[in-house]
PDB file of N, CA and C in Angstrom:
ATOM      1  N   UNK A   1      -8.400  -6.086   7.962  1.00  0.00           N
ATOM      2  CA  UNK A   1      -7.963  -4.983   7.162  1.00  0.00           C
ATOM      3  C   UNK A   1      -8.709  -3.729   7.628  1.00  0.00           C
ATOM      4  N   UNK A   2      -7.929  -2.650   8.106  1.00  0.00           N
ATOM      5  CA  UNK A   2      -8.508  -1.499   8.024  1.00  0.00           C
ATOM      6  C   UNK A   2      -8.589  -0.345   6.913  1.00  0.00           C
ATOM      7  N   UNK A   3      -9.766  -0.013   6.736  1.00  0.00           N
ATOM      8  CA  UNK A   3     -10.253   1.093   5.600  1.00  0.00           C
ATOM      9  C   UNK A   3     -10.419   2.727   6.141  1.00  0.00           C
ATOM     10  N   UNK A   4      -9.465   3.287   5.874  1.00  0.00           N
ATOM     11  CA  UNK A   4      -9.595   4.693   5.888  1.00  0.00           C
ATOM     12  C   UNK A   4     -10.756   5.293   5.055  1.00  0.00           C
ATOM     13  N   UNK A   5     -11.415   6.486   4.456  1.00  0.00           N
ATOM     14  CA  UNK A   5     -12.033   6.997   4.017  1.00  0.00           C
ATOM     15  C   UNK A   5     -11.339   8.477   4.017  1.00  0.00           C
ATOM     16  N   UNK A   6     -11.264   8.942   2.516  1.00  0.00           N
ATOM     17  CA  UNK A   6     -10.371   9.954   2.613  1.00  0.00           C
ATOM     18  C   UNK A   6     -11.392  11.230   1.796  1.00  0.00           C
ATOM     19  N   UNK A   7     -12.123  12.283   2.676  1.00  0.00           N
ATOM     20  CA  UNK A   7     -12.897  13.271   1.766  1.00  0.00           C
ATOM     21  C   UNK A   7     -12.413  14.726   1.672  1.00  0.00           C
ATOM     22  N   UNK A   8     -12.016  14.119   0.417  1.00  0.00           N
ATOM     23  CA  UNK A   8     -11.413  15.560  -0.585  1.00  0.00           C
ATOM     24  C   UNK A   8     -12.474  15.598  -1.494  1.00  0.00           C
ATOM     25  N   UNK A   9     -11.533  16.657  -2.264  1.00  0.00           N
ATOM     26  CA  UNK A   9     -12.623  16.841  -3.989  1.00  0.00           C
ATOM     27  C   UNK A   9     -12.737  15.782  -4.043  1.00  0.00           C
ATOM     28  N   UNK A  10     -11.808  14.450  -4.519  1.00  0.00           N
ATOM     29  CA  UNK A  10     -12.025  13.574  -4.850  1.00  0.00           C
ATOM     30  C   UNK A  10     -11.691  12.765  -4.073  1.00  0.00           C
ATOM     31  N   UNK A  11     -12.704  12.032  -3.654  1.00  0.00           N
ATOM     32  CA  UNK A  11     -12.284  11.034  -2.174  1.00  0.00           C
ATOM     33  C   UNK A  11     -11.845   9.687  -2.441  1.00  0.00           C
ATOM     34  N   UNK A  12     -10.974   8.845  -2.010  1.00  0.00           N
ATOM     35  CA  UNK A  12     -10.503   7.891  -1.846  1.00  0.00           C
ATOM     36  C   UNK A  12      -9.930   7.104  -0.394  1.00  0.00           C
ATOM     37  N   UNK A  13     -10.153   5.830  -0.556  1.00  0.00           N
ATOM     38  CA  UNK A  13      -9.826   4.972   0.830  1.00  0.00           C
ATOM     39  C   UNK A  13      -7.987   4.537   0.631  1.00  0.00           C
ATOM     40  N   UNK A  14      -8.372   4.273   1.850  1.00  0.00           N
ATOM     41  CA  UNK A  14      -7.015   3.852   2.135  1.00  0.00           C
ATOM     42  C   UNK A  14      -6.983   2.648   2.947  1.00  0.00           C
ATOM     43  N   UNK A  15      -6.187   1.427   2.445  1.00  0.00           N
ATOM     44  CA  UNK A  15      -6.539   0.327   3.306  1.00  0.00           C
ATOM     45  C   UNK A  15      -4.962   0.137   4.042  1.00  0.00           C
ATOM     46  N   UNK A  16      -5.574  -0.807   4.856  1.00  0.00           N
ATOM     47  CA  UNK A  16      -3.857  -0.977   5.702  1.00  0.00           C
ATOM     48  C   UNK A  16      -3.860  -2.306   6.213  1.00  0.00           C
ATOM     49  N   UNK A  17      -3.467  -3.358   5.845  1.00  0.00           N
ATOM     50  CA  UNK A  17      -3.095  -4.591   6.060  1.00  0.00           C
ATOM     51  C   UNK A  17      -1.549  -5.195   6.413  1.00  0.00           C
ATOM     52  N   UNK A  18      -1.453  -6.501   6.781  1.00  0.00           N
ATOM     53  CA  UNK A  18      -0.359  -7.120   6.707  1.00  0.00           C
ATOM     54  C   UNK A  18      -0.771  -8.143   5.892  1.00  0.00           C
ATOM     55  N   UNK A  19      -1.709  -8.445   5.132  1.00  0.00           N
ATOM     56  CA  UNK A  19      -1.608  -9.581   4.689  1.00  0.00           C
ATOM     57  C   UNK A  19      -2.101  -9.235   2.824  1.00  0.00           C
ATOM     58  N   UNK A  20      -0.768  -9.482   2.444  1.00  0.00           N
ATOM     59  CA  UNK A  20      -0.877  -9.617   0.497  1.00  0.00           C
ATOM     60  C   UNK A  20      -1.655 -10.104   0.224  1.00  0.00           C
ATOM     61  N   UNK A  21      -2.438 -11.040   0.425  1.00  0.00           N
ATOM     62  CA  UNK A  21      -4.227 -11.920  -0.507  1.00  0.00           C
ATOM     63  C   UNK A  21      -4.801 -10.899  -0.512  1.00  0.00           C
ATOM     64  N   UNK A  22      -5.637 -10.448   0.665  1.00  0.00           N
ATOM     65  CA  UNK A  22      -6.204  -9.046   0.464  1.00  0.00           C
ATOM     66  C   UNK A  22      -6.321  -8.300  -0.165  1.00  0.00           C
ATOM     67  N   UNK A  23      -4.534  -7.335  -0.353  1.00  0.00           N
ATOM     68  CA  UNK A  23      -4.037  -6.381  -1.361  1.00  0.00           C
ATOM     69  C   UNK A  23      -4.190  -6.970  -2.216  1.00  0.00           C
ATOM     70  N   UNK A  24      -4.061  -8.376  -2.654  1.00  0.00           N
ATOM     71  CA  UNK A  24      -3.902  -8.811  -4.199  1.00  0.00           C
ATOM     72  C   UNK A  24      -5.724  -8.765  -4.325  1.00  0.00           C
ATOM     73  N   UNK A  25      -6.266  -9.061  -3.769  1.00  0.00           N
ATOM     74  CA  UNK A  25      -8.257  -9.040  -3.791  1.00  0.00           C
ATOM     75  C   UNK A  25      -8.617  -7.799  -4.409  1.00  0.00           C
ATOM     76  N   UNK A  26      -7.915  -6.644  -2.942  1.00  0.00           N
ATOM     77  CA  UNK A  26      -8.274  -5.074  -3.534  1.00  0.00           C
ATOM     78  C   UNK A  26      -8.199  -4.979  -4.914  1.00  0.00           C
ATOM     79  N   UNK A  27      -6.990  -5.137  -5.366  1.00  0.00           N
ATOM     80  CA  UNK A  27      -6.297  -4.774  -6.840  1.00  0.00           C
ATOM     81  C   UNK A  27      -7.465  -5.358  -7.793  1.00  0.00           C
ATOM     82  N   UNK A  28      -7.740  -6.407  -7.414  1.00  0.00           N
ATOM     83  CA  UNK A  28      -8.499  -7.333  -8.312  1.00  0.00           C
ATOM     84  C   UNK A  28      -9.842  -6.520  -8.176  1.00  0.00           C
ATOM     85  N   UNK A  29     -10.600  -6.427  -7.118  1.00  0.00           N
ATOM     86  CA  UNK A  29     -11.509  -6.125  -7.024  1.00  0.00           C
ATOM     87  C   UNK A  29     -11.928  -4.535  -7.897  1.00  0.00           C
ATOM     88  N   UNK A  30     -10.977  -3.935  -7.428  1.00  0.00           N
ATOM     89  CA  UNK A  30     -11.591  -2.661  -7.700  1.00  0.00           C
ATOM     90  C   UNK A  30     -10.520  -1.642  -9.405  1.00  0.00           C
ATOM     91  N   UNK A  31     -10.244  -3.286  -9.787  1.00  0.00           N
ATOM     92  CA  UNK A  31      -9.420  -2.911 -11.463  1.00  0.00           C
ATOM     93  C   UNK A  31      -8.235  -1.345 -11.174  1.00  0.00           C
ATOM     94  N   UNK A  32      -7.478  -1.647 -10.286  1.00  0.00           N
ATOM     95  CA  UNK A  32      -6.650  -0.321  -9.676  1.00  0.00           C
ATOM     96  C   UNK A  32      -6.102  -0.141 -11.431  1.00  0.00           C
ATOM     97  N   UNK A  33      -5.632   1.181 -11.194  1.00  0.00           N
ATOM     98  CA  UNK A  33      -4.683   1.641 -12.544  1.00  0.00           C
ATOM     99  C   UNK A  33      -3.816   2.235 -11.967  1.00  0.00           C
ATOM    100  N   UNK A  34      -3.648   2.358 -10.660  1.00  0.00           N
ATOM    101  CA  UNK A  34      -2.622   3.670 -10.416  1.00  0.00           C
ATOM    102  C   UNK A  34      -2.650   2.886  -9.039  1.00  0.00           C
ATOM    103  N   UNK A  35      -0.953   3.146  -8.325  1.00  0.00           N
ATOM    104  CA  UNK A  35      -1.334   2.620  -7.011  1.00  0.00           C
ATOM    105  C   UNK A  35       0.213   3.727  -5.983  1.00  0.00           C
ATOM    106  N   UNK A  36       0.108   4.033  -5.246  1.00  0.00           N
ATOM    107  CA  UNK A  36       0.944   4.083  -4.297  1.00  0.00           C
ATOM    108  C   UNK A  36       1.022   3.334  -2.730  1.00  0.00           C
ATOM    109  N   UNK A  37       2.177   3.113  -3.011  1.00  0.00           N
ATOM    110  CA  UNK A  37       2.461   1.964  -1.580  1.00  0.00           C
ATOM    111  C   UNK A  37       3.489   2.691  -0.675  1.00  0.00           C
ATOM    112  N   UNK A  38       2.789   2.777   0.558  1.00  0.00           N
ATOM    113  CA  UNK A  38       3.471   3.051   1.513  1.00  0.00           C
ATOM    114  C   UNK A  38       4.296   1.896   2.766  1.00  0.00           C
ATOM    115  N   UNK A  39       5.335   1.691   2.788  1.00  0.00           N
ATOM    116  CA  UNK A  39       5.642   1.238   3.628  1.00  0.00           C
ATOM    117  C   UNK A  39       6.911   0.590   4.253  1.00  0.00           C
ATOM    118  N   UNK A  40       7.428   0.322   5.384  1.00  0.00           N
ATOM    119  CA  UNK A  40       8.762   0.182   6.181  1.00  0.00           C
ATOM    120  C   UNK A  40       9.577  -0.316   5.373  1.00  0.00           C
ATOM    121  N   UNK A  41      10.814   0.210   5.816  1.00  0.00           N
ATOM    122  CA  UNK A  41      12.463  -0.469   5.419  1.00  0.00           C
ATOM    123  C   UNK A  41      12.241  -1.815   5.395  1.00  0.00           C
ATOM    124  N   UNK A  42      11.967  -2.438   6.689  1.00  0.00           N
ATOM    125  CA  UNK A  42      11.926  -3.891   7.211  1.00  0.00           C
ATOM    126  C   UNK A  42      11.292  -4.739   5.802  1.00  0.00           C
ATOM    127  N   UNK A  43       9.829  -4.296   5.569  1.00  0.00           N
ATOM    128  CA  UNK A  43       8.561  -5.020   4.571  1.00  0.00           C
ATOM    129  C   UNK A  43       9.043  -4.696   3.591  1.00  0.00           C
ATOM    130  N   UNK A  44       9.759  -3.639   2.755  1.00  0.00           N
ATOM    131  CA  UNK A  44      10.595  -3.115   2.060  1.00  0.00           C
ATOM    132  C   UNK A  44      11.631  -4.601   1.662  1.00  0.00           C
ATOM    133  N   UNK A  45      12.328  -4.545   2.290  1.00  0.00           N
ATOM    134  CA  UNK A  45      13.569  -5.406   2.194  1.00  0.00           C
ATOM    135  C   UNK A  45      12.846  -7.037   2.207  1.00  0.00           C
ATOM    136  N   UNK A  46      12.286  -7.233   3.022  1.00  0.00           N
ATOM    137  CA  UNK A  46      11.111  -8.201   3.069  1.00  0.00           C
ATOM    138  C   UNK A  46      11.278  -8.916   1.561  1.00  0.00           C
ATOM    139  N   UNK A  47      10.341  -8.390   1.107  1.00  0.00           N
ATOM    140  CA  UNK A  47       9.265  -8.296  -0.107  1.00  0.00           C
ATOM    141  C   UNK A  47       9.691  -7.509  -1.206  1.00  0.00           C
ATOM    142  N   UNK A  48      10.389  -6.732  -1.418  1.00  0.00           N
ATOM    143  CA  UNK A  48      10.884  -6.106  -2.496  1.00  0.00           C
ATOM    144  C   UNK A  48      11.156  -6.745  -4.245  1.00  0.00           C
ATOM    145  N   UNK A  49      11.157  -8.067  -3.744  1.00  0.00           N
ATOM    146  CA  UNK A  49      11.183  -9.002  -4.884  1.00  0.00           C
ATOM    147  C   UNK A  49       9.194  -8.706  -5.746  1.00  0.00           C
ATOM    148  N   UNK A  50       8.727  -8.893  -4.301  1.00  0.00           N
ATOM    149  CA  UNK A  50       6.821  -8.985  -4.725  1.00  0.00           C
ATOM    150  C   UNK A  50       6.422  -7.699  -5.121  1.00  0.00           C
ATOM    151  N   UNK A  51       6.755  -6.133  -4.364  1.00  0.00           N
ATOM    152  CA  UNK A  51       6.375  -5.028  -4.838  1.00  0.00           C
ATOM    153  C   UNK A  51       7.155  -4.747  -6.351  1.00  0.00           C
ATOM    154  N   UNK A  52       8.407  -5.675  -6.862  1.00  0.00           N
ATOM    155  CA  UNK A  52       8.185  -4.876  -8.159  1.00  0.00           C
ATOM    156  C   UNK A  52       7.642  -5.666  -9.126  1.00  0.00           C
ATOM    157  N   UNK A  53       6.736  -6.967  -9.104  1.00  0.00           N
ATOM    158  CA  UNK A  53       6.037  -7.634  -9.457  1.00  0.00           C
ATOM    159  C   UNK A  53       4.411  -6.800  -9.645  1.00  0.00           C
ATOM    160  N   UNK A  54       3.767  -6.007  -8.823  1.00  0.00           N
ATOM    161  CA  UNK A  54       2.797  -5.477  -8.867  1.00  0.00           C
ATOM    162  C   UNK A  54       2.596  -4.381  -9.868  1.00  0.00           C
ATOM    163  N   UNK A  55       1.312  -4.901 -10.612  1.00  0.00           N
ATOM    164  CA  UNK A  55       1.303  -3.814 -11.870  1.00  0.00           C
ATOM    165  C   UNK A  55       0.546  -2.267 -11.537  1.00  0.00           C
ATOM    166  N   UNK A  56       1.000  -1.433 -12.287  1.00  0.00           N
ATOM    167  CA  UNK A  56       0.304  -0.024 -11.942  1.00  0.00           C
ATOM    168  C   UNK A  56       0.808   0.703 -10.655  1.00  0.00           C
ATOM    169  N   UNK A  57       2.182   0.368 -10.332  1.00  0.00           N
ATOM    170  CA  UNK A  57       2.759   1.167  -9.306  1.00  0.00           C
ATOM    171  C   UNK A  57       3.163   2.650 -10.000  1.00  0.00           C
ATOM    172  N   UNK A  58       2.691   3.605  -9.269  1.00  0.00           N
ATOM    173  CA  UNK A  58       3.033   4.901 -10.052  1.00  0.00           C
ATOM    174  C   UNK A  58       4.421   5.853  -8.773  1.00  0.00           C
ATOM    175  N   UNK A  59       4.278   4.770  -7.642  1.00  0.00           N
ATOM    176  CA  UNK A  59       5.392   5.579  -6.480  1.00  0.00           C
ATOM    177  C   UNK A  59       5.204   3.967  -5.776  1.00  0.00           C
ATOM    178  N   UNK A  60       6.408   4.015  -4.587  1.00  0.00           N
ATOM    179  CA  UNK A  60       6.698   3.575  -3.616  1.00  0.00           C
ATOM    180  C   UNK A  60       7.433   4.447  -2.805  1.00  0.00           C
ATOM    181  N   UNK A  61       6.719   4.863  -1.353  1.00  0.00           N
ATOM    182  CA  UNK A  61       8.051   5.459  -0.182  1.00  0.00           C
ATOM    183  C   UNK A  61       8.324   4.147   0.852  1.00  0.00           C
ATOM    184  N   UNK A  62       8.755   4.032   1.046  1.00  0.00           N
ATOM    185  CA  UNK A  62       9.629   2.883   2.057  1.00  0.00           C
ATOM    186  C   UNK A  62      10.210   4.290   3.734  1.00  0.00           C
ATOM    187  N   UNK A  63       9.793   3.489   4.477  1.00  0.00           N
ATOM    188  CA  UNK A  63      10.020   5.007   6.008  1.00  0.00           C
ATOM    189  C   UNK A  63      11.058   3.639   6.843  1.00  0.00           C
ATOM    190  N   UNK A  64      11.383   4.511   7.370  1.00  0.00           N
ATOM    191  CA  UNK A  64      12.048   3.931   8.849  1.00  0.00           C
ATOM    192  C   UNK A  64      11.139   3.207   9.612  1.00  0.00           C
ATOM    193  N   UNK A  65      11.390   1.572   9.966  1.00  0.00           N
ATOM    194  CA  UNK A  65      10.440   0.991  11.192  1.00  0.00           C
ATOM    195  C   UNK A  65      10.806   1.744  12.137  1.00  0.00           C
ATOM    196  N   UNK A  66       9.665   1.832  12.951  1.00  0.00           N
ATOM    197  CA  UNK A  66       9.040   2.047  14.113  1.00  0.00           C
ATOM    198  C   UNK A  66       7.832   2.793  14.227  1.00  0.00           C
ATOM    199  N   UNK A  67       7.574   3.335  15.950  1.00  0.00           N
ATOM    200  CA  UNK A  67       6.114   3.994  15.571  1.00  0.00           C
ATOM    201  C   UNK A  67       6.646   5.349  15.582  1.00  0.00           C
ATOM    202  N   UNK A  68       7.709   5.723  16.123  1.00  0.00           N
ATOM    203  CA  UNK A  68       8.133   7.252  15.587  1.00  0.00           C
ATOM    204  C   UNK A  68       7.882   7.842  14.369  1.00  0.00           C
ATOM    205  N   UNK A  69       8.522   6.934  13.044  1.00  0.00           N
ATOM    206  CA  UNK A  69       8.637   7.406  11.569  1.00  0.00           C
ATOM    207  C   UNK A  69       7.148   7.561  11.016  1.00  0.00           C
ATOM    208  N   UNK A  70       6.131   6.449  11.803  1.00  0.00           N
ATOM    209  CA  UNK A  70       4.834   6.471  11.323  1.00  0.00           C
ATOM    210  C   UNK A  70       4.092   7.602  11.938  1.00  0.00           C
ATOM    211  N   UNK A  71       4.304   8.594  12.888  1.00  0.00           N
ATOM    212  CA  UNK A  71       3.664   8.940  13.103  1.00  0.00           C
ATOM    213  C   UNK A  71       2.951  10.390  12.447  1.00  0.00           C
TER     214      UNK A  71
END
């Protein structure tokens, strides 16, 4: 898992995985209340059943696969 570090007024990380245990750890770990999820059509369509299962979603954007849309 990679951890961003984000310094604003108020700083926050950003993690980036493929693997849900993890995300489900984070959540656990750090009592989220608020969450935004970024990520592809593909994982989107995927999983869409599991992201609306997750509590404290306040957004989801879903982008175009590839590395173009990410960039």
């Amino acid at each position: 898992m990679k951890e961003v570090k984000v310094n604003v007024s108020k700083p926050y990380n950003i993690y980036i995985s493929h693997d849900f245990n993890l995300f489900k750890g984070l959540l656990e770990k750090y009592k989220c209340h608020s969450l935004f999820i970024v990520t592809d059509d593909t994982v989107y369509n995927l999983y869409k059943n599991y992201f609306n299962q997750i509590p404290y979603i306040i957004g989801l954007k879903s982008i175009k696969p590839g590395k173009e849309a990410k960039t």
